[in-house]
Protein backbone atom coordinates (compact mmCIF):
# COMPACT_ATOMS: atom_id res chain seq x y z
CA UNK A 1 -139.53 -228.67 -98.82
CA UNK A 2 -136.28 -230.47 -97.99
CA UNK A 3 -133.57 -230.94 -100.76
CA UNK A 4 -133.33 -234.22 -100.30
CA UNK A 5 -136.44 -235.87 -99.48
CA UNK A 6 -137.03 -239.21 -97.60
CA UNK A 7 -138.95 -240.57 -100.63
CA UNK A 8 -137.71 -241.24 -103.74
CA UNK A 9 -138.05 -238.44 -106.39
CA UNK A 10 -136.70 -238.57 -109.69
CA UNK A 11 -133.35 -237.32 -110.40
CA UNK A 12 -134.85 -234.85 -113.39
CA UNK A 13 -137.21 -234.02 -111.15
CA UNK A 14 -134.40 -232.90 -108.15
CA UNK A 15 -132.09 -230.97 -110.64
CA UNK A 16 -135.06 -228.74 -111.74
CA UNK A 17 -136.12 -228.20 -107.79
CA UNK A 18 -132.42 -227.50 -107.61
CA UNK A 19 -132.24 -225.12 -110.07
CA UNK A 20 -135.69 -223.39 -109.41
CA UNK A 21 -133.87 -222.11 -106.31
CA UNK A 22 -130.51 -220.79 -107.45
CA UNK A 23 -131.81 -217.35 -108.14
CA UNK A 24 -132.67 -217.68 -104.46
CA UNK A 25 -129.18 -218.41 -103.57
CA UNK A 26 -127.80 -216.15 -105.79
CA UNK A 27 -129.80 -213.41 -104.06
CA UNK A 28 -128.88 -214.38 -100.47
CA UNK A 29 -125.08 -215.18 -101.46
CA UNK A 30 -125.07 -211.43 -102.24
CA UNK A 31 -126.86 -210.59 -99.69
CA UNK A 32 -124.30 -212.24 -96.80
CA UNK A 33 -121.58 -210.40 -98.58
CA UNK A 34 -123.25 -207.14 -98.51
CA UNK A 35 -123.60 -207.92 -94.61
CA UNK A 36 -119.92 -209.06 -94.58
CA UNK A 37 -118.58 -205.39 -95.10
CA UNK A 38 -120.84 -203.99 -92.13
CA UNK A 39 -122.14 -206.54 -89.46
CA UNK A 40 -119.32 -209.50 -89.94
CA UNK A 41 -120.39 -211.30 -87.25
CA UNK A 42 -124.20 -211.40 -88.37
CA UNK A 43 -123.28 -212.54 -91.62
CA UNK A 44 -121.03 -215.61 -90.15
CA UNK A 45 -124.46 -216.72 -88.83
CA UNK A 46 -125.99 -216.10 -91.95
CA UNK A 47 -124.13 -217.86 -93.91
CA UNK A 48 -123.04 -221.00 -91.48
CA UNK A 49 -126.66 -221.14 -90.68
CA UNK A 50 -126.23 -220.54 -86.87
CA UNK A 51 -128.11 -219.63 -83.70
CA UNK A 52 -131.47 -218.05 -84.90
CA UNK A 53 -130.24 -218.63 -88.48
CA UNK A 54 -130.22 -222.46 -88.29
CA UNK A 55 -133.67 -223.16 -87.35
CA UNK A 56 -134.67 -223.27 -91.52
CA UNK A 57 -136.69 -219.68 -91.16
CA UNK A 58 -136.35 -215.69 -90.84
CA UNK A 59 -135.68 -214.57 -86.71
CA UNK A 60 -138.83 -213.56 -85.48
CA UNK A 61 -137.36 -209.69 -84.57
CA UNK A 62 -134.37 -208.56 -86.85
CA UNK A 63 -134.58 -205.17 -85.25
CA UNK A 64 -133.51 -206.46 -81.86
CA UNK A 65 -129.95 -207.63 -83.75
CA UNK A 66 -130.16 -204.35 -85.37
CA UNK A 67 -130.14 -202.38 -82.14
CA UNK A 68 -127.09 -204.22 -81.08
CA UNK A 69 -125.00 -203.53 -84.13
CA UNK A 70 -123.93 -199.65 -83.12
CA UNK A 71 -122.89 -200.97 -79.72
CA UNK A 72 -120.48 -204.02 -81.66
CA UNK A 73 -119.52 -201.39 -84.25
CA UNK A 74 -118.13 -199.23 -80.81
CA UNK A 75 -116.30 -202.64 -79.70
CA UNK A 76 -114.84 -203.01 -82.33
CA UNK A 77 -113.53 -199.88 -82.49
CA UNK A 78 -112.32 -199.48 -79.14
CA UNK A 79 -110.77 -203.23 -79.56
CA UNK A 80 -108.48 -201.94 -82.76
CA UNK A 81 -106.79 -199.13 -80.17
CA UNK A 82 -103.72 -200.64 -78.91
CA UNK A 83 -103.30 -200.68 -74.98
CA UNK A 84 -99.51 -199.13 -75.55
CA UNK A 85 -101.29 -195.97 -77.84
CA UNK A 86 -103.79 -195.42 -74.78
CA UNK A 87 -100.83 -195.43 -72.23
CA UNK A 88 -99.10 -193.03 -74.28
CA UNK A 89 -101.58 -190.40 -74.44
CA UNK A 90 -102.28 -190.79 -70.87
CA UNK A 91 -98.75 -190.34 -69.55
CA UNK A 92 -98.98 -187.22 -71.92
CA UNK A 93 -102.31 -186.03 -70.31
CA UNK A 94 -100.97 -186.56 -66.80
CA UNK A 95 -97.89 -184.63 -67.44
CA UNK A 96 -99.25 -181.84 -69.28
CA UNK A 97 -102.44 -181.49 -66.43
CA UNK A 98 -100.59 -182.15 -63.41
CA UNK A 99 -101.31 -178.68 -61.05
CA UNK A 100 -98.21 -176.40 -61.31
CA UNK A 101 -97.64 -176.48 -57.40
CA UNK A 102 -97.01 -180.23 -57.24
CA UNK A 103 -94.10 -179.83 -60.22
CA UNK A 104 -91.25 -178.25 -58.15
């Protein structure tokens, strides 16, 4: 049922359909934020109603988005390692493993 639907309905008669489905919302607001802390990106679509999200029911396979969230999770991580850190350590590695021959 849409909110707002073409034909006239009472206004009584809106504010109870209204308020039939706020435990609904209450449920998926908590729900989004839940996601928020874990799988940010999911919950954006979530919540903006986005991509799969947007079409007004459930994606058809929510384990193929789960299967993708360890591989984001390792993203991010490697994304949060400065480049500078990583060139640091690996000057250190190449001086401290260089062959002793070659250092004269």
């Amino acid at each position: 049922m849409r909110i707002f639907p073409t034909t006239a309905m009472p206004i009584e008669r809106l504010l109870l359909e209204l308020k039939s489905r706020q435990a609904d919302l209450d449920v998926r607001r908590a729900l989004v934020a839940k996601l928020d802390k874990r799988r940010a990106f999911m919950a954006a679509a979530i919540r903006n109603r986005t991509g799969a999200h947007g079409r007004g029911e459930p994606p058809r396979d929510p384990a193929r988005f789960l299967d993708l969230a360890p591989a984001n999770d390792e993203l991010d991580r490697r994304a949060s390692v400065s480049l500078e850190a990583l060139q640091s350590k690996s000057d250190k590695f190449s001086r401290t493993a260089s062959p002793r021959h070659l250092s004269a």
